[in-house]
C-alpha atoms as a PDB file:
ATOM      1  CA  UNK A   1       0.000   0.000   0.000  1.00  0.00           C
ATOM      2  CA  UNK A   2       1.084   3.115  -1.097  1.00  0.00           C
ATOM      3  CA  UNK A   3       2.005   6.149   1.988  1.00  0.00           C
ATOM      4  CA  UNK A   4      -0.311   8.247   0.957  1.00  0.00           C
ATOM      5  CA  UNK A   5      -3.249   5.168   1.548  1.00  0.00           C
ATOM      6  CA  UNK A   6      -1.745   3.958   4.587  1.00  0.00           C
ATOM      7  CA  UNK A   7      -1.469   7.655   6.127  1.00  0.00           C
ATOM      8  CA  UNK A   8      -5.318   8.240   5.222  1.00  0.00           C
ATOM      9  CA  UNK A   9      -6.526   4.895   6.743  1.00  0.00           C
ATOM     10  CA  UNK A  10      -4.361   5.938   9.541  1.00  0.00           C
ATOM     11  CA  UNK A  11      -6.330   9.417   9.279  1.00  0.00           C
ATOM     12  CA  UNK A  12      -9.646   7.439   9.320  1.00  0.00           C
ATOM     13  CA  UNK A  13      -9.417   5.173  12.151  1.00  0.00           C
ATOM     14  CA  UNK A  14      -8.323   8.513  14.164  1.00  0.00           C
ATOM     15  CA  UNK A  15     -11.408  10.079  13.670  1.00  0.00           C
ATOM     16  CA  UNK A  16     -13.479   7.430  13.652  1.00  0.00           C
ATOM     17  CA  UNK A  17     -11.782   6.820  17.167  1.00  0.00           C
ATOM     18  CA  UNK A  18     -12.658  10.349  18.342  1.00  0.00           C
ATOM     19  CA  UNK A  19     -16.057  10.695  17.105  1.00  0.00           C
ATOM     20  CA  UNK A  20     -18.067  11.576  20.402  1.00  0.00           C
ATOM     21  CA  UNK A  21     -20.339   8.833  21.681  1.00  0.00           C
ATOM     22  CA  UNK A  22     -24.023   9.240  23.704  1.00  0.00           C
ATOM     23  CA  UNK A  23     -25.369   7.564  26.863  1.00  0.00           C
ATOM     24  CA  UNK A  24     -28.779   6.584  25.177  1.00  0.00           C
ATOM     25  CA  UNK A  25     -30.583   6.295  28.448  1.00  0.00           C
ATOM     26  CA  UNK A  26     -29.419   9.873  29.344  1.00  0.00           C
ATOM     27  CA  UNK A  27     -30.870  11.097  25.915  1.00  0.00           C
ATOM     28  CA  UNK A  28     -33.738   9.116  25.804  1.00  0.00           C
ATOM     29  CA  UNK A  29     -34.089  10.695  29.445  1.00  0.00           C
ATOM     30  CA  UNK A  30     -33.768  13.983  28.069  1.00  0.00           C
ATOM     31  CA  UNK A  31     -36.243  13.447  25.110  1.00  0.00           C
ATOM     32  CA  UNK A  32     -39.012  12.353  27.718  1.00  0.00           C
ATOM     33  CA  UNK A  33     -38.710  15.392  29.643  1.00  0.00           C
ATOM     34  CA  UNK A  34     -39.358  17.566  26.560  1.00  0.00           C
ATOM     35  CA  UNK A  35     -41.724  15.470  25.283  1.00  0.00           C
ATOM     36  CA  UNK A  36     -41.037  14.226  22.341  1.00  0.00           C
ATOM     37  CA  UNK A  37     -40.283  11.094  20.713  1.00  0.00           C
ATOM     38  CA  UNK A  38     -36.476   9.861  19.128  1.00  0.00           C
ATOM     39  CA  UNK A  39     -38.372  10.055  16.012  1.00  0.00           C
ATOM     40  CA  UNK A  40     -39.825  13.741  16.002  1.00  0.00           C
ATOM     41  CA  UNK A  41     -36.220  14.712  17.837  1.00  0.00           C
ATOM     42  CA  UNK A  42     -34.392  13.099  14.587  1.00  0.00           C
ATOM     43  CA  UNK A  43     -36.641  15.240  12.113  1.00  0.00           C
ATOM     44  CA  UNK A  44     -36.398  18.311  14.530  1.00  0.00           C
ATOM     45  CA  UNK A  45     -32.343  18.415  14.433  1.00  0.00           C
ATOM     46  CA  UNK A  46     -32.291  17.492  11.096  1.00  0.00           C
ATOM     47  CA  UNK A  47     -31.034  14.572  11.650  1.00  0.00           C
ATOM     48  CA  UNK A  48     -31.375  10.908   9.697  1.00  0.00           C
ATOM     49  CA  UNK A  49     -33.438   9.126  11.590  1.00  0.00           C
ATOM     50  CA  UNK A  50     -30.892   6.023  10.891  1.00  0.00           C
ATOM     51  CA  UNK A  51     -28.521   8.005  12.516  1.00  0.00           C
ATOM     52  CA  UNK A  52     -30.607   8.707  15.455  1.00  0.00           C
ATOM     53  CA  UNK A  53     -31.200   4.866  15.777  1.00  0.00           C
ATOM     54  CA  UNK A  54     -27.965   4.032  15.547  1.00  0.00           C
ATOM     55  CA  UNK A  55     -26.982   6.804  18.439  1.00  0.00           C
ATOM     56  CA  UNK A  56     -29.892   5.186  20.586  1.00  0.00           C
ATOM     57  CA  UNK A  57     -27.876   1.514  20.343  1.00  0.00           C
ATOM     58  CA  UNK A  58     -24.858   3.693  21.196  1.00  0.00           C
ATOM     59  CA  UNK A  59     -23.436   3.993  17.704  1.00  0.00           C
ATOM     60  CA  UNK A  60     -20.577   6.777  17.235  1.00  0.00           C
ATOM     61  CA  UNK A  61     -21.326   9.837  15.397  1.00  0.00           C
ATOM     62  CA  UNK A  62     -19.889  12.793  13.422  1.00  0.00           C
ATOM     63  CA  UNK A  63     -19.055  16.119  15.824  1.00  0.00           C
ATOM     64  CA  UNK A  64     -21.585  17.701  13.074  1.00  0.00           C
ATOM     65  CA  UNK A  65     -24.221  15.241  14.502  1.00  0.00           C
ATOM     66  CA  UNK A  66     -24.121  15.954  18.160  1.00  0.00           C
ATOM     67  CA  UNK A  67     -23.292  20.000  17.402  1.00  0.00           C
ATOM     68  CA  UNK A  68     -27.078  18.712  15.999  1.00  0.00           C
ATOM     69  CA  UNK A  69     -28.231  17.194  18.831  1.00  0.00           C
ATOM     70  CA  UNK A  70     -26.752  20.020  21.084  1.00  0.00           C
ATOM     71  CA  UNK A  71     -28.132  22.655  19.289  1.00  0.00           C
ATOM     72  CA  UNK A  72     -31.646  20.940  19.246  1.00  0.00           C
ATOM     73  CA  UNK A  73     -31.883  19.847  22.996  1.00  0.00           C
ATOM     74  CA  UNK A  74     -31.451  23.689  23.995  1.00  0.00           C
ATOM     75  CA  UNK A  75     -33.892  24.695  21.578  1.00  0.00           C
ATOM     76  CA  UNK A  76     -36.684  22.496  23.150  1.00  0.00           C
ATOM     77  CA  UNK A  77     -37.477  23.407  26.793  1.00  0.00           C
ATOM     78  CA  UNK A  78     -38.081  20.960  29.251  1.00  0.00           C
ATOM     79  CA  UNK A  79     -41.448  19.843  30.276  1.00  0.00           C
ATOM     80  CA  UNK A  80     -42.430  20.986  34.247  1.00  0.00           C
ATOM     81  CA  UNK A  81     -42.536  18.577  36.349  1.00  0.00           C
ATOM     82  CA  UNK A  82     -41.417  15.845  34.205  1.00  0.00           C
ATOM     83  CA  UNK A  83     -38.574  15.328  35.698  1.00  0.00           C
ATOM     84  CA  UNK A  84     -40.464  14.143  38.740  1.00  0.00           C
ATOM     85  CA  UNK A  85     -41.618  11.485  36.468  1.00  0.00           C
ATOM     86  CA  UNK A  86     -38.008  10.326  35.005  1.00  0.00           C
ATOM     87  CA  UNK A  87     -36.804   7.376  37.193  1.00  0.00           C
ATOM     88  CA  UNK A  88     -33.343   7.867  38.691  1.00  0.00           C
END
């Protein structure tokens, strides 16, 4: 294999390494307190909703992605009182 292959594999496996990972029961935690299903969250931060699956069975992700899922979680507020209702 030439350098220039090797050196990008090399590239790939680093990011694919460093790509940021979820807790799904936090998330799906968080989704229940704003009300709203993994489904509607995908479509609301324009996300795939293959991707959001994936990230639910604790699949890695692009930093674009959870910028996504960031950006969308602050934009939705948080039910009141429902986090009496999310078990500990």
């Amino acid at each position: 294999m030439s350098g220039k292959k090797e050196k990008a594999k090399t590239d790939r496996r680093a990011r694919i390494e460093s790509t940021p990972r979820i807790n799904p029961d936090k998330l799906l935690g968080e989704l229940f307190k704003r009300g709203i299903s993994s489904a509607k969250f995908a479509a609301h931060a324009h996300i795939d909703p293959q991707t959001m699956s994936g990230i639910m069975h604790g699949d890695s992700f692009s930093p674009a992605t959870f910028r996504k899922i960031v950006s969308a979680l602050e934009s939705l507020p948080v039910l009141s009182g429902a986090d009496l209702l999310v078990a500990s």
